[in-house]
N, C-alpha and C. Protein backbone atom coordinates (compact mmCIF):
# COMPACT_ATOMS: atom_id res chain seq x y z
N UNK A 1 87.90 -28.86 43.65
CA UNK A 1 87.28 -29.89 44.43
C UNK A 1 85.86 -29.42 44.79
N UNK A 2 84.98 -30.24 44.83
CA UNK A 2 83.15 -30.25 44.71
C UNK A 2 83.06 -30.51 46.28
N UNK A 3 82.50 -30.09 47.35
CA UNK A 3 82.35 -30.50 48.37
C UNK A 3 81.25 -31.15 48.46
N UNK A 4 80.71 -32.31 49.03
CA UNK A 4 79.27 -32.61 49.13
C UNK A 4 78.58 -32.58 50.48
N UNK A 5 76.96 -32.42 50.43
CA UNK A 5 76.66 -31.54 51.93
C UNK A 5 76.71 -33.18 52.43
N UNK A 6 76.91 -33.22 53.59
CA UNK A 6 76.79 -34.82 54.10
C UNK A 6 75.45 -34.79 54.15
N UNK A 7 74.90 -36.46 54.20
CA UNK A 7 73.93 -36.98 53.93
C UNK A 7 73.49 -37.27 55.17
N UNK A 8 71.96 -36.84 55.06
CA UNK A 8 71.37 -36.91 56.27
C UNK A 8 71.17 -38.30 57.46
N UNK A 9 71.44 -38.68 58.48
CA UNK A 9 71.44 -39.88 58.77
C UNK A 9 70.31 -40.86 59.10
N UNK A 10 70.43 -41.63 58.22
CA UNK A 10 68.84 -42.68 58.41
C UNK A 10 69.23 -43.45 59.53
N UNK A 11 67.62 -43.52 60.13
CA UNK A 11 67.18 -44.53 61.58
C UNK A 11 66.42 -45.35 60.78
N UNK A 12 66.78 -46.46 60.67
CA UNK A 12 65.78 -47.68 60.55
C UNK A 12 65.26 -47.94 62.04
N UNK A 13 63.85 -48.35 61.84
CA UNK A 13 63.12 -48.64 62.88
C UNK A 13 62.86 -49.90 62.29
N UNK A 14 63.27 -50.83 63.57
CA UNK A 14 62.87 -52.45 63.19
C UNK A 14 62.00 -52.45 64.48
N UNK A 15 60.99 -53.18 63.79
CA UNK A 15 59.37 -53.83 64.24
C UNK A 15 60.22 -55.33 65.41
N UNK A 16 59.82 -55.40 66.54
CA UNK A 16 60.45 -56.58 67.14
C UNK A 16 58.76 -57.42 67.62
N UNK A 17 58.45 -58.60 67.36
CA UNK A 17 57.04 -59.02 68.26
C UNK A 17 58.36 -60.54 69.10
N UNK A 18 58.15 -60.31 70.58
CA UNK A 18 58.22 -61.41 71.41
C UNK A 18 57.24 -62.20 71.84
N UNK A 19 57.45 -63.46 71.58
CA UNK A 19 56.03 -63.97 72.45
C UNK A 19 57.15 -64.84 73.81
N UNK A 20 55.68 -64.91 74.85
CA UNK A 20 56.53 -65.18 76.14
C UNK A 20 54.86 -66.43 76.28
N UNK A 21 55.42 -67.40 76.84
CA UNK A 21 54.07 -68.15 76.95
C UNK A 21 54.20 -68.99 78.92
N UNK A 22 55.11 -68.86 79.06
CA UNK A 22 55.85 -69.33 80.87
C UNK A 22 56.57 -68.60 81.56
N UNK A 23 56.89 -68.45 82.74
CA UNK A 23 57.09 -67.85 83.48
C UNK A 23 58.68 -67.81 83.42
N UNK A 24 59.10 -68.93 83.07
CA UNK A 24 61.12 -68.57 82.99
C UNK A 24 60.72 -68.03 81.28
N UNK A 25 60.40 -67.74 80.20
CA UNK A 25 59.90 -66.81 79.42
C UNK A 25 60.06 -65.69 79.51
N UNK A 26 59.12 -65.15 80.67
CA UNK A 26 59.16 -64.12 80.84
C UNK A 26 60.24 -63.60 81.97
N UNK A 27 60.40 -64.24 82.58
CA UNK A 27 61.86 -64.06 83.28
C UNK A 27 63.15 -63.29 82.38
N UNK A 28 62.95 -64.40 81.89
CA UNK A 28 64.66 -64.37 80.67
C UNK A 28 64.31 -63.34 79.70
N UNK A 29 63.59 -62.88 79.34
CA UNK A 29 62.89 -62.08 78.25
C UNK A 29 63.20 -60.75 78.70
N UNK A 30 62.19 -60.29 79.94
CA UNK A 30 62.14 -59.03 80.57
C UNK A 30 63.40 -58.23 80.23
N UNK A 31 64.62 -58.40 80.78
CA UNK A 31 65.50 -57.74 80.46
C UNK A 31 65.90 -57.08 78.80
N UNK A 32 65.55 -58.14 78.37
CA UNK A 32 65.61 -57.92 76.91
C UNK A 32 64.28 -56.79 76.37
N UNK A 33 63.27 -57.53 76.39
CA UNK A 33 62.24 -56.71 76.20
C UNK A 33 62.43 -55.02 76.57
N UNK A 34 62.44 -55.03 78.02
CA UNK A 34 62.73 -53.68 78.18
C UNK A 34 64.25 -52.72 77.48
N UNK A 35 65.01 -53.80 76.94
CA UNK A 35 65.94 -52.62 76.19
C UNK A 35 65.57 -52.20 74.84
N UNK A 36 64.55 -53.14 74.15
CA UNK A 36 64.13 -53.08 72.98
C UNK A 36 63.38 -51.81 73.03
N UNK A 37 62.20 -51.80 74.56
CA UNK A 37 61.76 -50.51 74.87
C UNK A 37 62.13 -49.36 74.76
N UNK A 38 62.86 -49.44 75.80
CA UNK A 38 64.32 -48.26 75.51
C UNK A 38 64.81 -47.44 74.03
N UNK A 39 64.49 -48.21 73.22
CA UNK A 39 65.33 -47.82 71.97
C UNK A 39 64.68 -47.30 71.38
N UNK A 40 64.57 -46.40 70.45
CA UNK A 40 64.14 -45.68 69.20
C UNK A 40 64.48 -46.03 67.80
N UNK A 41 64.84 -46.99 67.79
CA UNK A 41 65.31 -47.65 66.65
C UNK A 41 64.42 -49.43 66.52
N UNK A 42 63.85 -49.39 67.37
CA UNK A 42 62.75 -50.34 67.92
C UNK A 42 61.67 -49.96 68.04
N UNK A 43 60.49 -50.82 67.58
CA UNK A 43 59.38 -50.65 67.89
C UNK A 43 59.17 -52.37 68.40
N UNK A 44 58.00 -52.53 69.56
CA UNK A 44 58.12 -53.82 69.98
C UNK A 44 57.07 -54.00 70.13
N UNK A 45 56.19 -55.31 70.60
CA UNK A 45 55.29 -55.54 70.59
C UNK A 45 55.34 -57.11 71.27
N UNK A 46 54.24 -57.60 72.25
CA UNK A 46 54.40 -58.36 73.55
C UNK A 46 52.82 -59.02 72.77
N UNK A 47 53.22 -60.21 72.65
CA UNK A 47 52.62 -61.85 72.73
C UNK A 47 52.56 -62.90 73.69
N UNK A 48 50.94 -62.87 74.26
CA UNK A 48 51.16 -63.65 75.38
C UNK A 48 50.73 -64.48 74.66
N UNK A 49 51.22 -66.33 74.91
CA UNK A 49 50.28 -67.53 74.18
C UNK A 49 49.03 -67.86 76.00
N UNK A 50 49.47 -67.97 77.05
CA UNK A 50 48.63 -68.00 78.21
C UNK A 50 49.51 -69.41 78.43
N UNK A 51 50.23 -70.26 77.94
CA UNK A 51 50.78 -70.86 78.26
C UNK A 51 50.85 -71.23 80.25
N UNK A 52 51.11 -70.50 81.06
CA UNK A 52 51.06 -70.79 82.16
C UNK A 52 50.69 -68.72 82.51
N UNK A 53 49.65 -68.49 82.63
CA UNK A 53 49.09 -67.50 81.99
C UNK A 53 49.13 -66.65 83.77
N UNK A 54 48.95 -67.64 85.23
CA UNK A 54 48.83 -67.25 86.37
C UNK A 54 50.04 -66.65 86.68
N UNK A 55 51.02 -67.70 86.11
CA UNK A 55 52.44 -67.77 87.07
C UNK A 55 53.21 -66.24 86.19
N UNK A 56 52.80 -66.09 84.59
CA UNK A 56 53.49 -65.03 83.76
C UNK A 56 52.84 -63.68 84.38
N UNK A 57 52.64 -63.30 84.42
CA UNK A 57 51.54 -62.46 85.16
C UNK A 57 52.30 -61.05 85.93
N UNK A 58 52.32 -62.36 87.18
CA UNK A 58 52.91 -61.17 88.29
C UNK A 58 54.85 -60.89 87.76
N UNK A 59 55.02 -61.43 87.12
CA UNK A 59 56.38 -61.22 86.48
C UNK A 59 56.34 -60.33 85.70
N UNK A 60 55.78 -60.05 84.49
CA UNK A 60 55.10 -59.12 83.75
C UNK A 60 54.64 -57.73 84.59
N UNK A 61 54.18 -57.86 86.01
CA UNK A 61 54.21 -56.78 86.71
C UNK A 61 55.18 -56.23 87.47
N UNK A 62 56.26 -57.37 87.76
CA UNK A 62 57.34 -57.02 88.24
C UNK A 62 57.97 -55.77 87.46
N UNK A 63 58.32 -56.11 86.57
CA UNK A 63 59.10 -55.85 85.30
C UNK A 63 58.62 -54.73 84.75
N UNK A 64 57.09 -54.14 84.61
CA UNK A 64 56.12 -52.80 84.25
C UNK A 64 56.35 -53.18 82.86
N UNK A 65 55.88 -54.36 82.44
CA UNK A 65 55.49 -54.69 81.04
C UNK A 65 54.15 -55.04 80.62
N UNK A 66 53.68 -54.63 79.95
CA UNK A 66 51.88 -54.76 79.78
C UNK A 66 52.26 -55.96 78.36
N UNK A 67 51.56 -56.44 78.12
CA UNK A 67 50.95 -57.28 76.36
C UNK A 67 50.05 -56.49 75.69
N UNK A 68 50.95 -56.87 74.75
CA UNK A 68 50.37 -56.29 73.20
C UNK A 68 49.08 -57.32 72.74
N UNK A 69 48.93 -58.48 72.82
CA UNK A 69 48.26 -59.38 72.69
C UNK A 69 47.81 -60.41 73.59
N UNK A 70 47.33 -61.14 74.16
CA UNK A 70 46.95 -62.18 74.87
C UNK A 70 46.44 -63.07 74.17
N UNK A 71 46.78 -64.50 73.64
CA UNK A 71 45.87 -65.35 72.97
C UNK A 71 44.78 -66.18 73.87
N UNK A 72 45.54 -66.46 75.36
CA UNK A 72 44.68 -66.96 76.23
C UNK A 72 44.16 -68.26 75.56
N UNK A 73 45.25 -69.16 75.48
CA UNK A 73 44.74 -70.93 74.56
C UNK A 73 44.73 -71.87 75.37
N UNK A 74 44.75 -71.54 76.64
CA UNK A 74 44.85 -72.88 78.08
C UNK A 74 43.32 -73.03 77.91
N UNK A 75 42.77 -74.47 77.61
CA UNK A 75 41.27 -75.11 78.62
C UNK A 75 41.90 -76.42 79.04
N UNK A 76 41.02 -76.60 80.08
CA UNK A 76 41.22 -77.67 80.48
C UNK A 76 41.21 -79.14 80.17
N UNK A 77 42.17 -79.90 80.53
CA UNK A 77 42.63 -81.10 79.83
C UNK A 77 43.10 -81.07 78.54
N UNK A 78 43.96 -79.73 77.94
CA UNK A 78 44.29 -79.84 76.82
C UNK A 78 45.86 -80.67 76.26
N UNK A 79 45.69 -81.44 75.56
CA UNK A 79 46.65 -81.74 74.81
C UNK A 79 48.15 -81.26 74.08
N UNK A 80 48.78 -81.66 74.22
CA UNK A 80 49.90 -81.33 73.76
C UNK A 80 50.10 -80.30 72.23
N UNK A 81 49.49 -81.60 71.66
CA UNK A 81 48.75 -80.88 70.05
C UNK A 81 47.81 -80.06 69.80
N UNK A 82 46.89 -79.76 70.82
CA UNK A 82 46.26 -79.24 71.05
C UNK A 82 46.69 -77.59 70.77
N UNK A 83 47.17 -77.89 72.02
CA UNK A 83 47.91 -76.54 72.77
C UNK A 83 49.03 -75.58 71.15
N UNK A 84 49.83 -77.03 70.87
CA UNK A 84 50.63 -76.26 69.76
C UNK A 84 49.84 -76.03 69.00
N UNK A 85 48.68 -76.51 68.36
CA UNK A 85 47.90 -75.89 67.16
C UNK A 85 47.26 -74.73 67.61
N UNK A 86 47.07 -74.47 68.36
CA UNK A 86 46.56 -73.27 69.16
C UNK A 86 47.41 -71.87 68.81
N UNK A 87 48.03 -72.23 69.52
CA UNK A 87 49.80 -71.41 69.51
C UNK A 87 50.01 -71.27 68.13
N UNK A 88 50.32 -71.93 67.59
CA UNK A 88 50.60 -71.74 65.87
C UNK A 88 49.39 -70.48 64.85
N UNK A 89 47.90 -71.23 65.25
CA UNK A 89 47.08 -70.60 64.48
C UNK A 89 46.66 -69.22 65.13
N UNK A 90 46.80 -69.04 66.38
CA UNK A 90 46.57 -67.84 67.20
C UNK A 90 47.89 -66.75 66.78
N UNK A 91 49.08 -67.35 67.06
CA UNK A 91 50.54 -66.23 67.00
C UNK A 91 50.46 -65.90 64.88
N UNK A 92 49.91 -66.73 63.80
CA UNK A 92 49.88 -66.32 62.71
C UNK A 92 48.67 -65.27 62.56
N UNK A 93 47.81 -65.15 62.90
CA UNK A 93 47.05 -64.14 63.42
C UNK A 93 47.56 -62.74 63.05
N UNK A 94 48.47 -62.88 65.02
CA UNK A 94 49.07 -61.79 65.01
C UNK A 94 50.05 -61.11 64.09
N UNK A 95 50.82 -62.24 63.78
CA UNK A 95 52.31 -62.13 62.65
C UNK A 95 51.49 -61.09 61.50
N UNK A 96 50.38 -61.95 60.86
CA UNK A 96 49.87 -60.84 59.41
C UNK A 96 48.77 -59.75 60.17
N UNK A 97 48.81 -59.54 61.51
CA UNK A 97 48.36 -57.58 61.70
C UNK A 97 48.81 -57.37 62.11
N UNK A 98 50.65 -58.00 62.86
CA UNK A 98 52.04 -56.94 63.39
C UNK A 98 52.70 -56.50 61.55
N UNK A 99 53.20 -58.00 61.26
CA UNK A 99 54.11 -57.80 60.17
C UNK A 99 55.82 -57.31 60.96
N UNK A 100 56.04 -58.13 61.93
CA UNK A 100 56.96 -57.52 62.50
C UNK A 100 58.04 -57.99 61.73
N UNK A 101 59.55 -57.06 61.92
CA UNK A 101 60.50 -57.52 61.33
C UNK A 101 61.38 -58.62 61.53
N UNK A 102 61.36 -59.13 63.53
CA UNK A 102 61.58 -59.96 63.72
C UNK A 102 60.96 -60.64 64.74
N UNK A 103 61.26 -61.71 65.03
CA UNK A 103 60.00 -62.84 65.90
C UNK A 103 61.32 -63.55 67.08
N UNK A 104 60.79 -63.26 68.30
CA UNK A 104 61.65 -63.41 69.63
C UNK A 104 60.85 -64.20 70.15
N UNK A 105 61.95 -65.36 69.91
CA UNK A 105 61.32 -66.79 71.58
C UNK A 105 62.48 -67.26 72.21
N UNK A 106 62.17 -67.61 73.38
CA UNK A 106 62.83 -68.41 73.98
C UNK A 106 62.94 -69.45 74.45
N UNK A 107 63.87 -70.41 74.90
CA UNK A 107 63.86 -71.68 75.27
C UNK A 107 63.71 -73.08 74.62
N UNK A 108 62.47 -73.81 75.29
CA UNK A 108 62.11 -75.26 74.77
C UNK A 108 60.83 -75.58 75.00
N UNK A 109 59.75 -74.30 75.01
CA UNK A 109 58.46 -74.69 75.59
C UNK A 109 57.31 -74.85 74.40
N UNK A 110 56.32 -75.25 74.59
CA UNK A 110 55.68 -75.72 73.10
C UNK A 110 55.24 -73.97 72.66
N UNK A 111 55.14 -73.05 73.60
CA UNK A 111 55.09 -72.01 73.02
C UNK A 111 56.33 -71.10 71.97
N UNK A 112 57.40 -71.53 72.79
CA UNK A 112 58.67 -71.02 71.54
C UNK A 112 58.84 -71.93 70.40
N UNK A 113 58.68 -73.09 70.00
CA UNK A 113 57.95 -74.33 69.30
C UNK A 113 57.06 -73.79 68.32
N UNK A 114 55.86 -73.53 68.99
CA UNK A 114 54.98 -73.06 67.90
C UNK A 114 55.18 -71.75 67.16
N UNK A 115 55.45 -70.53 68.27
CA UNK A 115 55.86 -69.44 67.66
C UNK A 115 56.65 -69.62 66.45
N UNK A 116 58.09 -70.41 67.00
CA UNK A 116 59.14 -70.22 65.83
C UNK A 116 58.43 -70.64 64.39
N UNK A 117 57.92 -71.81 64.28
CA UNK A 117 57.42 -72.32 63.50
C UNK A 117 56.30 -71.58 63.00
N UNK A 118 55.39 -70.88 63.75
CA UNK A 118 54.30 -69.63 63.04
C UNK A 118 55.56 -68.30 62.03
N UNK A 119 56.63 -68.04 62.93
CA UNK A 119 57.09 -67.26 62.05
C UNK A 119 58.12 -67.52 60.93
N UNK A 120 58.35 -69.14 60.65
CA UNK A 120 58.84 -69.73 59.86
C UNK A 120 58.32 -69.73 58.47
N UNK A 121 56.50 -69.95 59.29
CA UNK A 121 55.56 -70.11 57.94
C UNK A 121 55.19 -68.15 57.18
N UNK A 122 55.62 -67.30 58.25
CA UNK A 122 55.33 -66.55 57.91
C UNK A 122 56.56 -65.04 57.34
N UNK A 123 57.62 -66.00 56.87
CA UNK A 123 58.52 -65.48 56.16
C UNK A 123 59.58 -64.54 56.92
N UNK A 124 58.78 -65.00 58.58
CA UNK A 124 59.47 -63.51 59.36
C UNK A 124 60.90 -64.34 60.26
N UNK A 125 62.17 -63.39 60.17
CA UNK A 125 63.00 -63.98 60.99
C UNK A 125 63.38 -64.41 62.32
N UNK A 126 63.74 -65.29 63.01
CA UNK A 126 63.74 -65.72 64.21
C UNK A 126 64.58 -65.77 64.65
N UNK A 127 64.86 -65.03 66.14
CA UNK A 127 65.56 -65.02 66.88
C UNK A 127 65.20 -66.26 68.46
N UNK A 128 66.42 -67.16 67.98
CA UNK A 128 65.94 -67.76 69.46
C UNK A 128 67.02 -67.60 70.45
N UNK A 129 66.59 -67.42 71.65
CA UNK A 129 67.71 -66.59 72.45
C UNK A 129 67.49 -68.35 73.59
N UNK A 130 68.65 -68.46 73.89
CA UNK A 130 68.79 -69.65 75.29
C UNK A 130 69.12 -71.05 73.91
N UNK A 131 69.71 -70.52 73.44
CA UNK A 131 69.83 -71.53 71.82
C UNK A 131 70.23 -72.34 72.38
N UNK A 132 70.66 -73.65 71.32
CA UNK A 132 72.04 -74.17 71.85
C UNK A 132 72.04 -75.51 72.99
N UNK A 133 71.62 -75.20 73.68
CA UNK A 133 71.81 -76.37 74.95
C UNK A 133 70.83 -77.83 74.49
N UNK A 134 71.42 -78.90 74.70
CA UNK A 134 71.17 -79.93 74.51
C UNK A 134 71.48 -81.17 75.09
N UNK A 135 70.16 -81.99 75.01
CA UNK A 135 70.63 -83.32 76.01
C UNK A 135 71.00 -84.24 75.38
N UNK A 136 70.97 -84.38 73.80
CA UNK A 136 70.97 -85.21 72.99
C UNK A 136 70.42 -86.72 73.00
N UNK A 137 69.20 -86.79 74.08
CA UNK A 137 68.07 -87.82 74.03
C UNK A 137 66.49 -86.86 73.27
N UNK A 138 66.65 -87.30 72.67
CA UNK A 138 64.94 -86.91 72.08
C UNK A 138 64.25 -86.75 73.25
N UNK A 139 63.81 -87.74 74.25
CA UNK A 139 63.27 -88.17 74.96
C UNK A 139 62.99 -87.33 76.68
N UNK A 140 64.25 -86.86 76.43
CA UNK A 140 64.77 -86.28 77.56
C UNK A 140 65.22 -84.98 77.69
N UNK A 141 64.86 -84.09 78.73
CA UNK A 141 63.72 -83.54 78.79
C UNK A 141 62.58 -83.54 78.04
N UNK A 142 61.19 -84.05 77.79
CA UNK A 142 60.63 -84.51 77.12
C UNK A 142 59.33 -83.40 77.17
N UNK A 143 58.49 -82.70 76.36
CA UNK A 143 59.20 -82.48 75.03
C UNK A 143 60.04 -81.41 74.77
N UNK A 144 60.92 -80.80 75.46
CA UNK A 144 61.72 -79.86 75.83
C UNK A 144 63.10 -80.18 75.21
N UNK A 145 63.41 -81.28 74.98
CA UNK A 145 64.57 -80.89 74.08
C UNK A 145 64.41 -81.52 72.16
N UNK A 146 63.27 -81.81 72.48
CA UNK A 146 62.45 -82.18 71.12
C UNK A 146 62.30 -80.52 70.14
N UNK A 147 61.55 -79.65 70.83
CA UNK A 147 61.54 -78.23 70.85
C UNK A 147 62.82 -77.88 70.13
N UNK A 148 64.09 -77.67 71.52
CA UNK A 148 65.02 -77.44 70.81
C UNK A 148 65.84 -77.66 69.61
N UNK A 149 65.52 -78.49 69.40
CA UNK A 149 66.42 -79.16 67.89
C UNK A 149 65.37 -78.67 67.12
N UNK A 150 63.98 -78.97 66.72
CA UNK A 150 62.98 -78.00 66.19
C UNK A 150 63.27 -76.71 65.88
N UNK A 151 63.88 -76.07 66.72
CA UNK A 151 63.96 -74.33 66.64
C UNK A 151 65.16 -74.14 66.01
N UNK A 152 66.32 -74.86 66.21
CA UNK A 152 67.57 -74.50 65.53
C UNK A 152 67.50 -74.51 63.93
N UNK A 153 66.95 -75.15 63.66
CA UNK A 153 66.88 -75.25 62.16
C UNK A 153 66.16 -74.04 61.17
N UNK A 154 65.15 -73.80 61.79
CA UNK A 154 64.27 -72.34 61.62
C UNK A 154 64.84 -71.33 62.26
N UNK A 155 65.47 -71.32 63.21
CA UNK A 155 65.77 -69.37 63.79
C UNK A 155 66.81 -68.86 62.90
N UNK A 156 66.82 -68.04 62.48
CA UNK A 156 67.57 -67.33 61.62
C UNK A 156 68.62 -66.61 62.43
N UNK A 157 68.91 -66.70 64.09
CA UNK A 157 69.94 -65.68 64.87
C UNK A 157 69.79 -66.78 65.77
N UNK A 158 71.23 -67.20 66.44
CA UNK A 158 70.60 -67.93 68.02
C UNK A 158 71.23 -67.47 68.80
N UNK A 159 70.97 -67.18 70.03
CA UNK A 159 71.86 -66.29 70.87
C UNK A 159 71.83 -67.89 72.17
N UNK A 160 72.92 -68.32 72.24
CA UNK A 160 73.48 -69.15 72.89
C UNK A 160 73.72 -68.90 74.33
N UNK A 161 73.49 -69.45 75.73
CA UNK A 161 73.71 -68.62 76.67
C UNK A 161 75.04 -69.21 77.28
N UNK A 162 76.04 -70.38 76.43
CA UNK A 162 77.30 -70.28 76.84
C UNK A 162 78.13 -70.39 75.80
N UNK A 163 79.47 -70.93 75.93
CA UNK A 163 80.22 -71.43 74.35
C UNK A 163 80.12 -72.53 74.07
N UNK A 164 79.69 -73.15 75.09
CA UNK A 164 79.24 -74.74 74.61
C UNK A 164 78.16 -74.55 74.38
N UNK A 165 77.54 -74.04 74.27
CA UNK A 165 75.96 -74.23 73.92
C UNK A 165 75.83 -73.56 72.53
N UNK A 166 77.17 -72.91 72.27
CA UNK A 166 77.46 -71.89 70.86
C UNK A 166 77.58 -72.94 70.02
C-alpha cells in the first residue's frame, strides 16, 4: 500500500461588493457586512449609491464601517429615472475595478433595483437578502414592490426573511 502525503488545504477567497443606498440598508446589512469582515475567506468591499446619504451615515458609524466607494448621485429635484440611471452607470463603474465575486443588496429601494440590475449586466452574481415579501399590487408599495419582483428574477441567491416570504 502507497500512502499519499495529504493535500494541502485550499482557502478560496471570495471578493463580496455590498451596496447600501438607505438607512434600513444599512441597518439590515451591518450585521452581515461585519461578518463578511470577520472572515478570511472574504474579502469585501462597501458601495455607497448616497441614496439617503444623511440618514446612512451615522449608522455606518454606529456599526465602525467606513465605504469603499461613495457615488454620491442625490441633486436636487431628481427623478426617479434619474436617480436609477445614476445608480446603474455609477455601481458598473465600480463592478469592472472591484470584479467582485458577488454583488449584495437589499430590499426594494431603487438603489437595490439598480445595483441588481448593474450586476446582472455585469455577469456578477446576486445575492438579494429581505427576498421574497410581496404585496402583489404593482402599485403598492409604489415603487417598492415594483423593485421587488424586478430583483427576483436576476438574483442568483435570495435569502428570504421568513417561510412565507421563501
Amino acid at each position: 500500500m502507497v500512502l499519499c502525503p495529504p493535500m494541502p488545504r485550499v482557502i478560496w477567497i471570495v471578493h463580496i461588493l455590498s451596496v447600501i443606498g438607505t438607512r434600513p440598508e444599512a441597518i439590515k446589512l451591518a450585521p452581515l457586512i461585519l461578518e463578511f469582515e470577520q472572515r478570511r475567506d472574504i474579502t469585501h468591499s462597501l458601495c455607497l449609491t448616497g441614496q439617503h446619504r444623511d440618514l446612512v451615515q451615522p449608522v455606518l458609524q454606529q456599526f465602525g464601517l467606513k465605504s469603499t466607494y461613495d457615488l454620491d448621485l442625490m441633486v436636487p429635484e431628481q427623478s426617479l429615472a434619474a436617480l436609477t440611471a445614476a445608480i446603474l452607470d455609477g455601481l458598473s463603474n465600480v463592478l469592472d475595478a472591484e470584479q467582485p465575486d458577488w454583488l449584495v443588496v437589499q430590499g426594494d429601494t431603487s438603489s437595490a433595483f439598480a445595483a441588481a440590475l448593474a450586476g446582472f449586466y455585469a455577469a456578477v452574481p446576486v445575492l438579494h437578502v429581505e427576498s421574497g415579501l410581496r404585496s402583489h399590487d404593482p402599485l403598492n408599495p409604489w415603487p417598492e414592490e415594483a423593485h421587488r419582483r424586478m430583483i427576483s428574477p436576476i438574483a442568483t441567491l435570495h435569502a428570504a426573511p421568513t417561510a412565507a416570504a421563501a
